[in-house]
Each structure stands twice: as C-alpha cells, then as structure tokens.
C-alpha atoms as a PDB file:
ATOM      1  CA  UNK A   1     194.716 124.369  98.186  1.00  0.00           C
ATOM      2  CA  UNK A   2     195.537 121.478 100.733  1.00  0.00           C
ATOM      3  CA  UNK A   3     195.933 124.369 103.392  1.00  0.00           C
ATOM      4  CA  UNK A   4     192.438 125.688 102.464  1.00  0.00           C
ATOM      5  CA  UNK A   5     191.130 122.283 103.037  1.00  0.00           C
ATOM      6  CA  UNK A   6     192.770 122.039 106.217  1.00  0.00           C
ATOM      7  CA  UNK A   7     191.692 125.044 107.282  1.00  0.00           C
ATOM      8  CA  UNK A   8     187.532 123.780 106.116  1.00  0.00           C
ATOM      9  CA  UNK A   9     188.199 120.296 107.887  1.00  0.00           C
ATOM     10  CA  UNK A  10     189.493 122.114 111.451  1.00  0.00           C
ATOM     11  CA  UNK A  11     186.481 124.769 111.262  1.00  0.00           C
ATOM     12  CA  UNK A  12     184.172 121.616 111.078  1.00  0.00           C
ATOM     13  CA  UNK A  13     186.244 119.345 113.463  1.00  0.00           C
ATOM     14  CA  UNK A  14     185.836 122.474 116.082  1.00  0.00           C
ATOM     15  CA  UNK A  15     182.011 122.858 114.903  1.00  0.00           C
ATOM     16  CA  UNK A  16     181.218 119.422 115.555  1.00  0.00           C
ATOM     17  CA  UNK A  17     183.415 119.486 119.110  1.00  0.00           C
ATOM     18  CA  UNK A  18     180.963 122.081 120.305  1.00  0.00           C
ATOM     19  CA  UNK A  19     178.204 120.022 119.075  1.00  0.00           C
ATOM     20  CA  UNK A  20     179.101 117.521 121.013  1.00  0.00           C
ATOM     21  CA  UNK A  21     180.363 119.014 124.186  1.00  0.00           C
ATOM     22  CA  UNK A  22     176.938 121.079 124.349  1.00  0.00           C
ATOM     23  CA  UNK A  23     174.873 117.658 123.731  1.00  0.00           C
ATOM     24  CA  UNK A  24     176.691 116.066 126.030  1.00  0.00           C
ATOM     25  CA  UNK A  25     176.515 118.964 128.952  1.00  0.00           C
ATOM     26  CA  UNK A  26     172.736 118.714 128.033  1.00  0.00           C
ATOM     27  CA  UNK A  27     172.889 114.893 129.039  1.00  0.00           C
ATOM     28  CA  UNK A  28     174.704 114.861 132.369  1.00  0.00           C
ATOM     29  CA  UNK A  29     172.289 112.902 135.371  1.00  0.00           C
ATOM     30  CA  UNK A  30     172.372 111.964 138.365  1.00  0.00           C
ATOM     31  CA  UNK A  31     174.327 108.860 137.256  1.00  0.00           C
ATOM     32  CA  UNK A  32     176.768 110.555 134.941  1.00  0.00           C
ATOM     33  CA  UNK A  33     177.375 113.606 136.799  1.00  0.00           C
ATOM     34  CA  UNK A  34     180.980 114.175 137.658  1.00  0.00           C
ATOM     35  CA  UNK A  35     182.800 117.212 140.016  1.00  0.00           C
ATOM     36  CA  UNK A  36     184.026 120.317 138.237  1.00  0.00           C
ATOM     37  CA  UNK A  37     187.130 122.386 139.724  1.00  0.00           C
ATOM     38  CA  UNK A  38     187.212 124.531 136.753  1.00  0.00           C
ATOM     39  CA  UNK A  39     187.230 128.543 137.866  1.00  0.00           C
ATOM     40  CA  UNK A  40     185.212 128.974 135.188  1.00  0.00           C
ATOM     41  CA  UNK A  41     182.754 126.347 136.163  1.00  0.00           C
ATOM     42  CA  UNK A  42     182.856 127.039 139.549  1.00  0.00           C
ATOM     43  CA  UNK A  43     182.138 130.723 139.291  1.00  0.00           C
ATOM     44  CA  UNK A  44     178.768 129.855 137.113  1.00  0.00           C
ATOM     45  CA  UNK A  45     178.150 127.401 139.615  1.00  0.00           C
ATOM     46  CA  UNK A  46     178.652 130.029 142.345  1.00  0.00           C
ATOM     47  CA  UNK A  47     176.184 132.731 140.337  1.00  0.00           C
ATOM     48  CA  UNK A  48     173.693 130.469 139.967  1.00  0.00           C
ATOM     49  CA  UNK A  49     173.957 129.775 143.871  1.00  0.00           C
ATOM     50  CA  UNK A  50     173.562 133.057 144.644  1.00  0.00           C
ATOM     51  CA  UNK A  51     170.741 133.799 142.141  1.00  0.00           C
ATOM     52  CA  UNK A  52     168.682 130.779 143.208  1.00  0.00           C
ATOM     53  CA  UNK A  53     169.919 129.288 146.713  1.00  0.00           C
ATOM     54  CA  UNK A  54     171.120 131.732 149.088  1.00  0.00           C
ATOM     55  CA  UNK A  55     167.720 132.736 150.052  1.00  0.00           C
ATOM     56  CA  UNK A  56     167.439 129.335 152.224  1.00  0.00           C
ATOM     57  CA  UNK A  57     171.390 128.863 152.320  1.00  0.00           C
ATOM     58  CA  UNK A  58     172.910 132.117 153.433  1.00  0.00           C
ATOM     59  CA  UNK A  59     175.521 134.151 150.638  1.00  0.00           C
ATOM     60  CA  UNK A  60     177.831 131.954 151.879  1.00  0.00           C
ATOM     61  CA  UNK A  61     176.279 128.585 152.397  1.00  0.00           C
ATOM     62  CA  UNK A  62     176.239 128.734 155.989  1.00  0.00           C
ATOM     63  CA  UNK A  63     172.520 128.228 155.773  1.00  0.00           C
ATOM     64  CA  UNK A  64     169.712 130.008 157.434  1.00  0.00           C
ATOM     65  CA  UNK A  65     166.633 129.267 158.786  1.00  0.00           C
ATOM     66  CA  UNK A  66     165.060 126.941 155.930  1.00  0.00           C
ATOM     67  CA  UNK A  67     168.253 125.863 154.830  1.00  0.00           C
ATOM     68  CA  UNK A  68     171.401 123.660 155.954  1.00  0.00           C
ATOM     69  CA  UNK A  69     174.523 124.395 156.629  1.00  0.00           C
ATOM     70  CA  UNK A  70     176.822 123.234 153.223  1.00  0.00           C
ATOM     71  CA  UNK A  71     180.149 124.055 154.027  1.00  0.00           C
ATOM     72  CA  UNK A  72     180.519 121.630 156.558  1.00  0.00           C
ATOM     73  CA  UNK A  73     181.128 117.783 156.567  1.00  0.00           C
ATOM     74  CA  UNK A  74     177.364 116.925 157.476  1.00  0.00           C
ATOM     75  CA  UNK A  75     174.992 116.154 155.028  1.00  0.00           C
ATOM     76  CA  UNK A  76     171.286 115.437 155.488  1.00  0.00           C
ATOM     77  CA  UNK A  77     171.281 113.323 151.577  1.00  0.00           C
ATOM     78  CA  UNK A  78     174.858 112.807 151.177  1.00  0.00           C
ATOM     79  CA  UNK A  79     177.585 114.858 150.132  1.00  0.00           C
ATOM     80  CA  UNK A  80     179.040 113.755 146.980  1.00  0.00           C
ATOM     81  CA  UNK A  81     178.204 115.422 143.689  1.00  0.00           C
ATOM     82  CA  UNK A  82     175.784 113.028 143.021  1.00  0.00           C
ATOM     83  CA  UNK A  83     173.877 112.969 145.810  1.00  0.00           C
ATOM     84  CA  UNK A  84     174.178 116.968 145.974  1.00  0.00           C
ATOM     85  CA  UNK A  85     172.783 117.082 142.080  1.00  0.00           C
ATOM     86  CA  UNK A  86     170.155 114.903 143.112  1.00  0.00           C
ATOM     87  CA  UNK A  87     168.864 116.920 145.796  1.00  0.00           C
ATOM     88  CA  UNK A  88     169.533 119.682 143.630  1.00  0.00           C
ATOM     89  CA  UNK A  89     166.844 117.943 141.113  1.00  0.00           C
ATOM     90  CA  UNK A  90     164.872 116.461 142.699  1.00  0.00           C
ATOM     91  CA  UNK A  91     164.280 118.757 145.503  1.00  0.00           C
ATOM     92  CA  UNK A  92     163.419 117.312 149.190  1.00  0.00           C
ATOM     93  CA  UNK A  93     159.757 119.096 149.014  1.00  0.00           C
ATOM     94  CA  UNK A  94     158.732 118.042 152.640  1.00  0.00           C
ATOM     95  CA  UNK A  95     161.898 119.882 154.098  1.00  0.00           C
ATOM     96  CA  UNK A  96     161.168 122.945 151.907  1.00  0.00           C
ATOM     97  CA  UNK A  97     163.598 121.554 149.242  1.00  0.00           C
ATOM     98  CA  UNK A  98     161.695 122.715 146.027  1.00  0.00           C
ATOM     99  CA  UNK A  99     162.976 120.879 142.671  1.00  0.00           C
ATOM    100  CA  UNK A 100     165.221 122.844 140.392  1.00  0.00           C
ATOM    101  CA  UNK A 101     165.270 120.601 137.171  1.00  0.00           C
ATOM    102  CA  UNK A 102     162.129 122.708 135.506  1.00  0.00           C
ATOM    103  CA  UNK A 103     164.662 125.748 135.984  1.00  0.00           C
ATOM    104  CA  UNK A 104     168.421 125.422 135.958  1.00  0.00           C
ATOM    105  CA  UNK A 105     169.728 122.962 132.654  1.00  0.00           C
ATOM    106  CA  UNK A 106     171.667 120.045 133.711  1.00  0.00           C
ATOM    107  CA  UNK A 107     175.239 121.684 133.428  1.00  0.00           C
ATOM    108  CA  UNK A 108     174.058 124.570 135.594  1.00  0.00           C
ATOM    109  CA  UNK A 109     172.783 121.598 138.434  1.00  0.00           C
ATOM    110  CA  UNK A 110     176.236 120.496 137.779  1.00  0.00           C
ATOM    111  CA  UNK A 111     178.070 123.538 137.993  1.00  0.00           C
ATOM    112  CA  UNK A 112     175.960 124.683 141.209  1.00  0.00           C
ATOM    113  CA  UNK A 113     176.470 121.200 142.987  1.00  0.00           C
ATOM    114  CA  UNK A 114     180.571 121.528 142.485  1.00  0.00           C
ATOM    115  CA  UNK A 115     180.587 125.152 143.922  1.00  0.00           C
ATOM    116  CA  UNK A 116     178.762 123.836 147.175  1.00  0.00           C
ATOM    117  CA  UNK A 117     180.906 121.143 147.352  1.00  0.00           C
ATOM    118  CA  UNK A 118     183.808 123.853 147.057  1.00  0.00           C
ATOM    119  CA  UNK A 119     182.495 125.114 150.310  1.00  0.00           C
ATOM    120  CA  UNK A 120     183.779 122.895 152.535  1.00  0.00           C
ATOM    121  CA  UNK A 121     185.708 123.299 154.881  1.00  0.00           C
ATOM    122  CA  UNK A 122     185.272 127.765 154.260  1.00  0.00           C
ATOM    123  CA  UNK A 123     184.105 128.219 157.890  1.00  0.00           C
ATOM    124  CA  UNK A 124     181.731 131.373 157.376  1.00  0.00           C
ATOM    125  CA  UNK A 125     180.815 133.551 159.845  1.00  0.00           C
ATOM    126  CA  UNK A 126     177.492 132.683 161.353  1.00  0.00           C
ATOM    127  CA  UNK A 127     177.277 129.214 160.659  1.00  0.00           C
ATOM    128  CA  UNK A 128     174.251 126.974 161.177  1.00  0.00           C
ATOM    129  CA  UNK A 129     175.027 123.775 163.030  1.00  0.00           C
ATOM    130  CA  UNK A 130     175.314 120.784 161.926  1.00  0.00           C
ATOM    131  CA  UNK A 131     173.048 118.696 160.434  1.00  0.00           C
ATOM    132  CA  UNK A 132     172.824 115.293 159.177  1.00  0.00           C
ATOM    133  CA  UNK A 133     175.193 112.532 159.385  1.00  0.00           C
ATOM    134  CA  UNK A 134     178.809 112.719 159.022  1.00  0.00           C
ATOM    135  CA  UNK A 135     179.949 112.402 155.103  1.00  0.00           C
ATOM    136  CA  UNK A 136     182.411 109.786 154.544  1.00  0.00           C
ATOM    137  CA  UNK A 137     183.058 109.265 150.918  1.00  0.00           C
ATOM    138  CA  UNK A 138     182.743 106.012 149.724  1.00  0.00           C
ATOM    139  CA  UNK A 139     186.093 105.771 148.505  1.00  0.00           C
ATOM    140  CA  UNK A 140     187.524 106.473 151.990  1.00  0.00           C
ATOM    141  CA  UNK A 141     190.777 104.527 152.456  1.00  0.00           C
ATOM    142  CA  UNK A 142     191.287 101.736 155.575  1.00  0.00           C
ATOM    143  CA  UNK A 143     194.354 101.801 157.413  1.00  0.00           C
ATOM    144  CA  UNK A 144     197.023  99.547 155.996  1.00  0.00           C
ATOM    145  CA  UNK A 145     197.854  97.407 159.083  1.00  0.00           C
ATOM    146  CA  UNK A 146     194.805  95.455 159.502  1.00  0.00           C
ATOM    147  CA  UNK A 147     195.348  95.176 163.301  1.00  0.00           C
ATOM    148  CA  UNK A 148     194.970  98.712 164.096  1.00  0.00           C
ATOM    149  CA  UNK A 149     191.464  99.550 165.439  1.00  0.00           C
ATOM    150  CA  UNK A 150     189.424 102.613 165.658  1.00  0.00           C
ATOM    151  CA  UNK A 151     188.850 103.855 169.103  1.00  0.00           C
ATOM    152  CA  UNK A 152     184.882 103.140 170.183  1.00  0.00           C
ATOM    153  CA  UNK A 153     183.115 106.795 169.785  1.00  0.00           C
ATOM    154  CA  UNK A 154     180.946 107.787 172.376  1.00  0.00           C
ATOM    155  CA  UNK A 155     178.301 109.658 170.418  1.00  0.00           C
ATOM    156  CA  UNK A 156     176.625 111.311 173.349  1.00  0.00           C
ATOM    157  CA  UNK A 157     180.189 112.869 174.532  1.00  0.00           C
ATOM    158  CA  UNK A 158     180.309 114.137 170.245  1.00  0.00           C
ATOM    159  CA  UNK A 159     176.316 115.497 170.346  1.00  0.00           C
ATOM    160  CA  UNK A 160     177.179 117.790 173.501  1.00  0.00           C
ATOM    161  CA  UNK A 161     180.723 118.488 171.501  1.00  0.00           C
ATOM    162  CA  UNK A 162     178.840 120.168 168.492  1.00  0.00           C
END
C-alpha cells in the first residue's frame, strides 16, 4: 500500500504544482515580469502578436504606418521586457498605443513581449525606420581598461546615416 500512497501524494504534489504555476503566471507585472525563450512560449507569444498587433506592426514587426519598427535596436519606451510589457499594458494612447491589460492575461503580455523582443535583429523586408533612442540595456558591460575612451559621436553624421 506504500506505493498506492506514493502514487496519491505525487498526483497531489503535481495538482498543487499547477496550482501554483497558474497563480503565479496570473501574478506576473510589470515588476516581476521576466524574458521567456521557451518555443513554446514564444510561439503563443508570436500568435497572440499576430492576432492582436500586426495590424499597427506589420506580420513581421517591421511596423507600418501606426506602428514602430520592433525588430530593431530603437525603442521609443525602452526595450527590455519590462518596459515592452508595460507598453504592452498600459498602452501609449496619445501615439495610438491602445492598452491591452482588459484583453490579453498577464502570461499572454508576457509571452507577446518575449516574442517581440525575439525580433531583433530579423531584418524583415520593408522595414520602417528607426525610431526612438538607441536601447542599451542596463546591464551593458564597460570596457575593462579604464583608460580606453569611446570615440566622440557626431550625431548629425549618424541621423543622415539612418
């Protein structure tokens, strides 16, 4: 009988994992949100793009005439997956940004935000330029020799480069 036990204690051990793990998707914030690089994940993330967001962002995130470019490294509210939820959530209403958090749950804001920030980099045909300000993540490393110096940019030689 001690394997039927076992067997009644791992059914509710698994029972009360999914309990858990579906409270806690429930939960996720703008403050708790983290990245997801699950395929899984990603490809819910991607479905909900397309259902909801590629009206204003193009099929491929290469955005459109409402909507900003996302697959390249210039964000308008920041580009990390907080900042991305956020906008997600919270909309931007005066750019046309409408609020999703009435209708995607928090794990599908999370899911959504990680594919777009899976987009970077993908190049898609018919891009929209730039916009925004060059995304440097906050945990950007500095150069080890403390002596070596960053050349001065001349921003209006980079605005006529893009």
């Amino acid at each position: 009988h001690q394997a039927d036990e076992y067997e009644q204690e791992m059914a509710q051990a698994k029972a009360d994992v999914e309990a858990y793990l579906a409270n806690a998707a429930a939960s996720v914030d703008e403050n708790t949100v983290t990245l997801m690089a699950e395929a899984n994940d990603l490809a819910a993330g991607k479905n909900t793009f397309v259902t909801y967001c590629k009206a204003c962002h193009g099929e491929n995130g290469e955005g459109n005439a409402v909507g900003p470019n996302l697959t390249d490294a210039y964000w308008l509210h920041g580009g990390d997956i907080k900042n991305v939820f956020t906008t997600i959530k919270y909309g931007v209403v005066e750019k046309g940004m409408q609020s999703w958090k009435k209708d995607l749950k928090p794990a599908e804001m999370q899911q959504v935000a990680s594919y777009i920030l899976s987009l970077q980099g993908s190049n898609p045909a018919n891009a929209k330029a730039p916009q925004g300000d060059l995304w440097k993540p906050a945990d950007a490393t500095v150069p080890a020799d403390s002596s070596v110096t960053a050349a001065p940019v001349d921003s209006a030689a980079v605005a006529i480069a893009q």
